[in-house]
Protein backbone atom coordinates (compact mmCIF):
# COMPACT_ATOMS: atom_id res chain seq x y z
CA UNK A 1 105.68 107.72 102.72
CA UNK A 2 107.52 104.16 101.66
CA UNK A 3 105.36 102.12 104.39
CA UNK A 4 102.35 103.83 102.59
CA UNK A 5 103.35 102.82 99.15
CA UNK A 6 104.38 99.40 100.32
CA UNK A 7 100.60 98.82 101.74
CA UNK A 8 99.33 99.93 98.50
CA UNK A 9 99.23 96.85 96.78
CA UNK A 10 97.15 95.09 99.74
CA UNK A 11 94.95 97.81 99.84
CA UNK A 12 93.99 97.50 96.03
CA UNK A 13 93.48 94.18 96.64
CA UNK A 14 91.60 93.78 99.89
CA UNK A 15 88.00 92.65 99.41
CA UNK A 16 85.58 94.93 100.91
CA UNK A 17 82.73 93.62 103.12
CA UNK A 18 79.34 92.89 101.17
CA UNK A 19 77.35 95.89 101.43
CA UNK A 20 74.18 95.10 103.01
CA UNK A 21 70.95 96.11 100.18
CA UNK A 22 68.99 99.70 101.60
CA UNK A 23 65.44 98.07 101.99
CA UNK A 24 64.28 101.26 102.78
CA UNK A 25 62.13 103.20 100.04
CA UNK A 26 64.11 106.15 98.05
CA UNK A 27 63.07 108.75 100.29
CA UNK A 28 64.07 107.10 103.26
CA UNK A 29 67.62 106.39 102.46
CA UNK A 30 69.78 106.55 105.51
CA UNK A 31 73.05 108.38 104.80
CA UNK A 32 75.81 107.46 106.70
CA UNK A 33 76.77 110.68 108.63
CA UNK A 34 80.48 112.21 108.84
CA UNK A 35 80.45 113.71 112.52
CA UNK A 36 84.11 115.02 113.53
CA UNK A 37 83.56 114.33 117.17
CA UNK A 38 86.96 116.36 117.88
CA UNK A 39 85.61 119.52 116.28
CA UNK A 40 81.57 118.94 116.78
CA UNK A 41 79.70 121.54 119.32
CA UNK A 42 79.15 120.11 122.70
CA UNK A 43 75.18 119.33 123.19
CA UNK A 44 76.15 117.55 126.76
CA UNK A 45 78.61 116.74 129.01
CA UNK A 46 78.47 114.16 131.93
CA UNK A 47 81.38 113.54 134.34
CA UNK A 48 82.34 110.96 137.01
CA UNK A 49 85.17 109.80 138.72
CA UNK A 50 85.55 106.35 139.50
CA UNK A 51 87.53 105.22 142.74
CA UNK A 52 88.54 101.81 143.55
CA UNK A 53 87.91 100.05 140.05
CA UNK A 54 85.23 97.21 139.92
CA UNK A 55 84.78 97.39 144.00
CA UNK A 56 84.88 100.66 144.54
CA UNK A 57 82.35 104.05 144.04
CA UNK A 58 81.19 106.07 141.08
CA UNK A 59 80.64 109.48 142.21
CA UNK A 60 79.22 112.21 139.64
CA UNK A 61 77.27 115.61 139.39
CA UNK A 62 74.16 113.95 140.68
CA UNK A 63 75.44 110.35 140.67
CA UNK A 64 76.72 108.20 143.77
CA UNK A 65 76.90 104.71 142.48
CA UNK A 66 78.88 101.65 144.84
CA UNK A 67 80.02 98.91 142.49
CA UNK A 68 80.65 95.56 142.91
CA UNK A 69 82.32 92.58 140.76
CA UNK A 70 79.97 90.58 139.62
CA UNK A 71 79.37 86.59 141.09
CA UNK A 72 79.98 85.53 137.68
CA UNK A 73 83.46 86.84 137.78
CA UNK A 74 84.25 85.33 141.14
CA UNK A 75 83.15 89.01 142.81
CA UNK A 76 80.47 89.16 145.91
CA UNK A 77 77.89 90.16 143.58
CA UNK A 78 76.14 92.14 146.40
CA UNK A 79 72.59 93.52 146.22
CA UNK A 80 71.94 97.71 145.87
CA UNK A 81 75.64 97.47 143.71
CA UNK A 82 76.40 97.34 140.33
CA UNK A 83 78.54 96.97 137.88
CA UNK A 84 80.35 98.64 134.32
CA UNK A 85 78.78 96.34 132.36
CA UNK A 86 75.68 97.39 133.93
CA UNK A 87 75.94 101.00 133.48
CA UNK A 88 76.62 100.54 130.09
CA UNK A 89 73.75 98.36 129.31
CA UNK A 90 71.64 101.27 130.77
CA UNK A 91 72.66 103.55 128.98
CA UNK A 92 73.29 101.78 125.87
CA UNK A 93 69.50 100.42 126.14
CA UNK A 94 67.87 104.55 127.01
CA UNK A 95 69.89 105.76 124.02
CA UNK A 96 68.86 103.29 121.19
CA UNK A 97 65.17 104.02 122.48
CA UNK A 98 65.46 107.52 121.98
CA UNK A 99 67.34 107.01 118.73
CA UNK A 100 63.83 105.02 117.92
CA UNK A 101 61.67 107.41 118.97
CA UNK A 102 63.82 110.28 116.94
CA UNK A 103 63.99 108.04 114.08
CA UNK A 104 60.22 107.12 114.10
CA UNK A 105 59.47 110.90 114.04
CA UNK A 106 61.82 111.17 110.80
CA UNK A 107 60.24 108.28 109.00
CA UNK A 108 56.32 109.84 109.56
CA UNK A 109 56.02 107.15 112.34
CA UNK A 110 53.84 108.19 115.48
CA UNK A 111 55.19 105.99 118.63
CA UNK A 112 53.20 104.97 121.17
CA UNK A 113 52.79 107.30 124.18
CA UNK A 114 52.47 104.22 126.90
CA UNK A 115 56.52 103.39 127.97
CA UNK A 116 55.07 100.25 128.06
CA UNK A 117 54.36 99.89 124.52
CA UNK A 118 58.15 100.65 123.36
CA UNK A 119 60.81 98.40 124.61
CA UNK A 120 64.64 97.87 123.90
CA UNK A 121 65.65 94.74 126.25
CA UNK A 122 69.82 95.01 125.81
CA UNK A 123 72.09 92.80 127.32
CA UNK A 124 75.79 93.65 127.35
CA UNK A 125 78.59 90.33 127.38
CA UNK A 126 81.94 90.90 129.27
CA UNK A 127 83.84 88.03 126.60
CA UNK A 128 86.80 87.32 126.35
CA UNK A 129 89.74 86.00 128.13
CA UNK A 130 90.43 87.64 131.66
CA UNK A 131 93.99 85.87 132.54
CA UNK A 132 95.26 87.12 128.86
CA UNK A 133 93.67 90.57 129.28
CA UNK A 134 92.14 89.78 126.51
CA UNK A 135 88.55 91.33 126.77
CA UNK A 136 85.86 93.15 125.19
CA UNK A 137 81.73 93.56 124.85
CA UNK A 138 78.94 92.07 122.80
CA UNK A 139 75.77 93.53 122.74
CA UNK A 140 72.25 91.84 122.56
CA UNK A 141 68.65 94.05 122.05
CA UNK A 142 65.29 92.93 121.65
CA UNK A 143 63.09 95.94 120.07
CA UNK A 144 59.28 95.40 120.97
CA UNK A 145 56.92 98.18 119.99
CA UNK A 146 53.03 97.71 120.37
CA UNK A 147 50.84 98.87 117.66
CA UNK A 148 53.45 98.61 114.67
CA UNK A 149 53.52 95.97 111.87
CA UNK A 150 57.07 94.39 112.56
CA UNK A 151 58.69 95.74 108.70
CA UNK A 152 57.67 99.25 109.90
CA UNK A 153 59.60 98.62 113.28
CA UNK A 154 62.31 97.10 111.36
CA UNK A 155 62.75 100.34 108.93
CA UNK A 156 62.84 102.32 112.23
CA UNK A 157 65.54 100.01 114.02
CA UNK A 158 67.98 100.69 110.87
CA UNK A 159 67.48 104.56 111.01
CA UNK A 160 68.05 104.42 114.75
CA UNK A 161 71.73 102.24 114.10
CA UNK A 162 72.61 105.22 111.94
CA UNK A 163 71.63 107.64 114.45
CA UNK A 164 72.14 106.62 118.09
CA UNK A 165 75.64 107.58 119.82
CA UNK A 166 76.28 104.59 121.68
CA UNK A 167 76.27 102.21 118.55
CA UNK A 168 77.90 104.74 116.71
CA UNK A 169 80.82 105.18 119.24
CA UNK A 170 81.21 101.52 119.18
CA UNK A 171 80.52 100.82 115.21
CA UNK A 172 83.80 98.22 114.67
CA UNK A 173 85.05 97.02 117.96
CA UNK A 174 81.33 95.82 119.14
CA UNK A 175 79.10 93.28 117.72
CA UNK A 176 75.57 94.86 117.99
CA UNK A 177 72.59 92.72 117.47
CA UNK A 178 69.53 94.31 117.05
CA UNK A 179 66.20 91.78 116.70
CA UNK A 180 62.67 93.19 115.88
CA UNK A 181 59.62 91.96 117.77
CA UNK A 182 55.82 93.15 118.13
CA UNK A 183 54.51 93.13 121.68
């Protein structure tokens, strides 16, 4: 109770952040959402077990994945392998897409039906500093939807950032960018 009086003062006076102005009509304000994820019903659960760290196997329900360190980070970087970073680029890249495509359906928008005409490019950075253990991930995407004026694509990128798990699980430790293009 006397450590939490004693941060009281810096709290008062900590500036906040510049909030960033809703550029979104009235109707389309995007509420930030309050999901408990300790108490939230379970819509899906995937499991794996990983053996043998950055060399070794992911094995899962229907997954069998071999991994391999990556040449960049003095590993053999061998071909029909892979790596964390690029398992969670996959995944991270599938999810904001179908945080679009949800998010597109909320805002009236009709997405095209061609997979060609909707595409999140995402590139994931190990950074860091390996011999301090010092290390964490910055994330790059390139949205590119055919057919949509690029403020309309825009309008559905924000809604998606609100919406999709992955940036939501890693809202304060990861830098995110998120850049709007037409195709």
């Amino acid at each position: 109770m006397a450590s939490t009086r004693s941060l009281q003062p810096l709290v008062a006076t900590a500036r906040r952040a510049p909030r960033p102005v809703a550029r979104l009509a009235a109707k389309h304000v995007i509420r930030k959402q309050l999901l408990n994820t300790d108490t939230a019903p379970i819509l899906y659960s995937a499991h794996a077990k990983a053996k043998g760290a950055r060399t070794g196997r992911i094995e899962g329900d229907d997954l069998k994945v071999d991994l391999v360190m990556a040449k960049a980070l003095e590993g053999a970087g061998d071909r029909g392998k892979t790596n964390p970073e690029e398992l969670f680029v996959a995944g991270y890249g599938a999810c904001f897409q179908s945080a679009m495509n949800a998010s597109a359906a909320a805002l009236g928008t009709k997405m095209p039906t061609d997979s060609e005409d909707s595409v999140v490019s995402t590139t994931v950075h190990l950074v860091g500093d390996m011999e301090k253990l010092d290390m964490g991930i910055r994330v790059d995407m390139k949205v590119s939807i055919r057919g949509l004026e690029r403020d309309r694509i825009e309008k559905i990128v924000e809604k998606a950032k609100e919406v999709c798990p992955y940036i939501r699980a890693t809202r304060g430790n990861t830098t995110t960018n998120v850049e709007a293009v037409q195709l």
